[in-house]
Structure formats: structure tokens, C-alpha cells
Protein backbone atom coordinates (compact mmCIF):
# COMPACT_ATOMS: atom_id res chain seq x y z
CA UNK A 1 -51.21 125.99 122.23
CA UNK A 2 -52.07 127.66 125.25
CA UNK A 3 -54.77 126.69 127.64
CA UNK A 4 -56.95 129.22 129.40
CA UNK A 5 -57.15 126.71 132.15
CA UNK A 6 -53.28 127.25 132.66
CA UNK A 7 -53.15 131.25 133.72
CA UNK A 8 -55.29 132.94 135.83
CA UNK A 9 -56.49 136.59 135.89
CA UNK A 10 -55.73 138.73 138.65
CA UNK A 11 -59.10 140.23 139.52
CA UNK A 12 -57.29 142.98 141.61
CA UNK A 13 -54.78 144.29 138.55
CA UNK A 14 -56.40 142.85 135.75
CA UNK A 15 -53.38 140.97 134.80
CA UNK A 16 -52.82 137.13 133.78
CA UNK A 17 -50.88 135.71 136.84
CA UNK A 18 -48.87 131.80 136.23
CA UNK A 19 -46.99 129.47 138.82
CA UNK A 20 -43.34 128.88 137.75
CA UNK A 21 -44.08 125.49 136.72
CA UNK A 22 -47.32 127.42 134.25
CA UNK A 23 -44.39 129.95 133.33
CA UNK A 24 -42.27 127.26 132.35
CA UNK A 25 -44.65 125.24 130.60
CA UNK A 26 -45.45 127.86 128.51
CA UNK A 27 -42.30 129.46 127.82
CA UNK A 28 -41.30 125.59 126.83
CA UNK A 29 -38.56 125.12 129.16
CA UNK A 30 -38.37 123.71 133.07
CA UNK A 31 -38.83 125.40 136.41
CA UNK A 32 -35.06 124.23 137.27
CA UNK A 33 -33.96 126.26 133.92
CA UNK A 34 -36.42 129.65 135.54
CA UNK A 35 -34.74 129.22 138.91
CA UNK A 36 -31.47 129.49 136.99
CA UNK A 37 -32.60 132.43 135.10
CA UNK A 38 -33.41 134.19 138.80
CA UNK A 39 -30.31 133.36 139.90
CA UNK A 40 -28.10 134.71 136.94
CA UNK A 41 -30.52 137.55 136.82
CA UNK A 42 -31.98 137.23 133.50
CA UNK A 43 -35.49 137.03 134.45
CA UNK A 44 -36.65 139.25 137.94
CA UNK A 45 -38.13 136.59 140.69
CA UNK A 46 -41.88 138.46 141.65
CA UNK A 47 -42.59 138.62 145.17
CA UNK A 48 -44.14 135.71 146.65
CA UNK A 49 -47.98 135.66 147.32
CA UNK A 50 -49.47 135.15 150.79
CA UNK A 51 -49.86 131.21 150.25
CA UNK A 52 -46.11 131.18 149.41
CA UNK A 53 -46.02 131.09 145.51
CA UNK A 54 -44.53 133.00 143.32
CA UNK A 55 -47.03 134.88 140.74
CA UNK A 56 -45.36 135.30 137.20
CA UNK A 57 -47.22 138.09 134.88
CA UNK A 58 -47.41 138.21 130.97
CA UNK A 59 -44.34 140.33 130.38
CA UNK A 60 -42.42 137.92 132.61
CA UNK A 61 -43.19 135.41 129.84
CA UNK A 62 -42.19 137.17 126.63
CA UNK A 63 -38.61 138.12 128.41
CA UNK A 64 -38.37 133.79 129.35
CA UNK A 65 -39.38 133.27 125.76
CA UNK A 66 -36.79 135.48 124.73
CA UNK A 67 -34.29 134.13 126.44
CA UNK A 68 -34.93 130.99 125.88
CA UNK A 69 -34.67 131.28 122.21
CA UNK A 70 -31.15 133.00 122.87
CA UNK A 71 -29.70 129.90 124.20
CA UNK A 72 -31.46 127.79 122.04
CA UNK A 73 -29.25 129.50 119.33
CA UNK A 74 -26.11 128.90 121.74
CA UNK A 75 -25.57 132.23 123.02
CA UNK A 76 -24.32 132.58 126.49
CA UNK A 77 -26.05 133.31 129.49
CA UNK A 78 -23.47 136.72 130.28
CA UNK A 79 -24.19 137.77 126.74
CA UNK A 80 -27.95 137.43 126.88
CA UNK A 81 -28.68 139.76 129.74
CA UNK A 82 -26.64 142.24 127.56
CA UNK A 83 -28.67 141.71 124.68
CA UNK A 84 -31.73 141.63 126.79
CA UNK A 85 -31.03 144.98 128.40
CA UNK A 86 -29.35 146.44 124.81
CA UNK A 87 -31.05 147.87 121.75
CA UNK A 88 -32.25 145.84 118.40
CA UNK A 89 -28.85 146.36 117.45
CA UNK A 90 -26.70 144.83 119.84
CA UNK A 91 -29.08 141.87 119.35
CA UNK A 92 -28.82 141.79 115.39
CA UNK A 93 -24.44 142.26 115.88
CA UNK A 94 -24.70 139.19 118.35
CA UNK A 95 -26.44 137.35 116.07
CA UNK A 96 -24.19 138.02 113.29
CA UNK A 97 -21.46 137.25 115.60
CA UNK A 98 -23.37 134.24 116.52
CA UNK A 99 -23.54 133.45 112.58
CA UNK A 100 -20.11 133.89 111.25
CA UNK A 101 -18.50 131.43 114.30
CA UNK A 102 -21.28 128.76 113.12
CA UNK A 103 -20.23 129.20 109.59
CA UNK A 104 -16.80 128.89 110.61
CA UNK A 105 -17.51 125.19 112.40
CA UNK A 106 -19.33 124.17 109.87
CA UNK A 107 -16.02 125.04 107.44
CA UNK A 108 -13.50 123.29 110.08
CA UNK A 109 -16.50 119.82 109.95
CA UNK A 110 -16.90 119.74 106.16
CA UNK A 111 -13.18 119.91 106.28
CA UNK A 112 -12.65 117.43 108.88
CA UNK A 113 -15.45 115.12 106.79
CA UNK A 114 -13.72 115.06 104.18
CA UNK A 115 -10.82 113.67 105.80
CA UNK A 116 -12.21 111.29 107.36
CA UNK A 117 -13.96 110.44 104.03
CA UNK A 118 -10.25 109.99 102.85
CA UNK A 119 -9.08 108.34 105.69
CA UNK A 120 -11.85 105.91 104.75
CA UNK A 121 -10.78 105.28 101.40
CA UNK A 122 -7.16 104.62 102.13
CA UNK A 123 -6.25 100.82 103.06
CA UNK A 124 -4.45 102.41 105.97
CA UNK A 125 -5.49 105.51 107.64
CA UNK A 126 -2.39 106.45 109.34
CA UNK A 127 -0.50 106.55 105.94
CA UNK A 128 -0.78 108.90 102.30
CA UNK A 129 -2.55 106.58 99.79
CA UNK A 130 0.87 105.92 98.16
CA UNK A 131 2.35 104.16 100.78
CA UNK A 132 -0.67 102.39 101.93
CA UNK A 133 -1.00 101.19 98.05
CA UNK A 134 2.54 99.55 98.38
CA UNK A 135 2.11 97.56 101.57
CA UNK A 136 -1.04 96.51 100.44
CA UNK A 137 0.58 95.09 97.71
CA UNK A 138 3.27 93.28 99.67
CA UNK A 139 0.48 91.98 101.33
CA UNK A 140 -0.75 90.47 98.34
CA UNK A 141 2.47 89.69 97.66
CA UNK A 142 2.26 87.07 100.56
CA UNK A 143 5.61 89.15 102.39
CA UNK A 144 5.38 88.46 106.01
CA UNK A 145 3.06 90.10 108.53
CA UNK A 146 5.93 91.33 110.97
CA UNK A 147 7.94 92.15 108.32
CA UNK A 148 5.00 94.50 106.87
CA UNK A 149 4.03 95.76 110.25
CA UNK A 150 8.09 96.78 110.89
CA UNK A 151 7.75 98.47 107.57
CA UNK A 152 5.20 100.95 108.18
CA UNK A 153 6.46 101.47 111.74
CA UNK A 154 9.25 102.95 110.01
CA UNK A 155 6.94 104.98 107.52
CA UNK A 156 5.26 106.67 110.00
CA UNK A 157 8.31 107.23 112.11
CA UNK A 158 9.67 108.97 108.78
CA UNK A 159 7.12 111.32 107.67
CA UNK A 160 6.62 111.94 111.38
CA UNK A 161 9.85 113.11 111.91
CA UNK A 162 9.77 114.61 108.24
CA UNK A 163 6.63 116.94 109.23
CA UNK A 164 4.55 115.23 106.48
CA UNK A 165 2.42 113.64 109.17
CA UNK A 166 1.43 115.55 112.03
CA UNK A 167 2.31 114.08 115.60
CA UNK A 168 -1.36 114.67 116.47
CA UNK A 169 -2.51 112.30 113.67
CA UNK A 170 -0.74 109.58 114.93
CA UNK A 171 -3.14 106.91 117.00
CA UNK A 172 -1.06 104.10 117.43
């Protein structure tokens, strides 16, 4: 909710005038995140005022609300001046764009989930359920603790080797 109390009407131009830190406020973001908006050139920096502030108008606010609701989707800051400065359509394609990689990541985590939702499952991570089944049971079995350790050293160093467990998998 806006307060009336927060913006000010030019009596001179008829036009509701704001201090960066009002802009900000409103806009729901900082006066750090404005300054960095000047600087990349997404928002204009007005002229400063006699007493040394800087009076933001109305349309300065809708373009900081827009772009603020750009990066809160992720877009980057190059891409948002383009879509700024573009048509409705460049902004719907980027958004598309924007939708297809998040569907994608959230493919590659479900994926990944799962996995480690297997991993999870199996009495030893770093192994395929079979052979984690077996030294479990020669654990059971009461063999010895070096001799079962040696043992699936030598598992992972074959199915490494073999390609049936990536290098990159490997944590220990």
C-alpha cells in the first residue's frame, strides 16, 4: 500500500516527485539496487534539485517496477534493457526463453532427486544395489572389516575403469 505521505506533488508540473529511498520503497527494492540500475542504464538518473536530491517522477517508477520484476524472474540485467527498450514481443520470446531453461532445471533436479533418492536406498552409495547387497551380506556374515573395505576398493576400481561408474561419481 502506498502512502500519500510518501510522494509529493510538484506544484510547478503537476507531477508526483519521490527521493530514491521513496522510489525504492515503493518499487520494493533498495536505493543501492536504483544506483545500480543508473549505472547499468536501466533506469535514467533525473537531474538533481537545488538542495542536492534527486527527484524521481511516476513513470520513473513503473520502468523500476518493471525491472524489478525482470530480475525477480532471473533475467539478466544486459537482457532487460533490451526488453525494456523492445516491443511486447521481444518481452513474451524472453520469457518463453526464460521458461523452457527453467523447465529444463527442473528436468536435470527431478532427475538428480531421484538419484539421490536411490543413492539413499542403497547400503552403499558409491556402488549398484547388487554389489552393495553382497557386502552387506558378508558383513552379516561376520567377514572382516579390512577384508570388506579391500573388496569394494576393488569394485569401484572395476566398474570405474569398466565405464559403469562415472569418475565424477566417485567421492572417496
Amino acid at each position: 500500500m502506498v502512502s500519500t505521505d510518501e510522494i509529493r506533488i510538484d506544484k510547478r508540473e503537476g507531477e508526483a516527485m519521490m527521493t530514491i529511498g521513496e522510489l525504492a520503497n515503493l518499487a520494493g527494492t533498495t536505493v543501492r539496487s536504483v544506483r545500480y540500475y543508473h549505472s547499468n542504464g536501466l533506469l535514467e538518473e533525473p537531474q538533481r534539485q537545488p538542495n542536492g536530491y534527486r527527484m524521481y517522477r511516476a513513470v520513473d517508477l513503473a520502468r523500476l517496477s518493471r525491472i524489478r520484476r525482470l530480475r525477480d524472474l532471473g533475467i539478466p540485467v544486459a537482457k532487460i534493457a533490451e526488453l525494456l527498450d523492445g516491443d511486447a514481443h521481444d518481452t513474451r520470446s524472453a520469457l518463453d526463453a526464460l521458461d523452457k531453461e527453467l523447465a529444463a532445471k527442473a528436468e536435470q533436479i527431478a532427475v538428480q532427486r531421484a538419484h539421490i533418492e536411490s543413492l539413499r536406498r542403497n547400503a552403499d552409495p558409491e556402488l549398484p544395489d547388487a554389489f552393495s547387497e553382497v557386502l552387506a551380506q558378508y558383513v552379516v556374515a561376520g567377514a572382516p572389516t579390512a577384508w570388506i573395505d579391500n573388496e569394494r576398493e576393488l569394485l569401484i576400481l572395476a566398474l570405474t575403469v569398466s565405464g559403469v561408474i562415472p569418475k565424477s561419481a566417485i567421492h572417496s
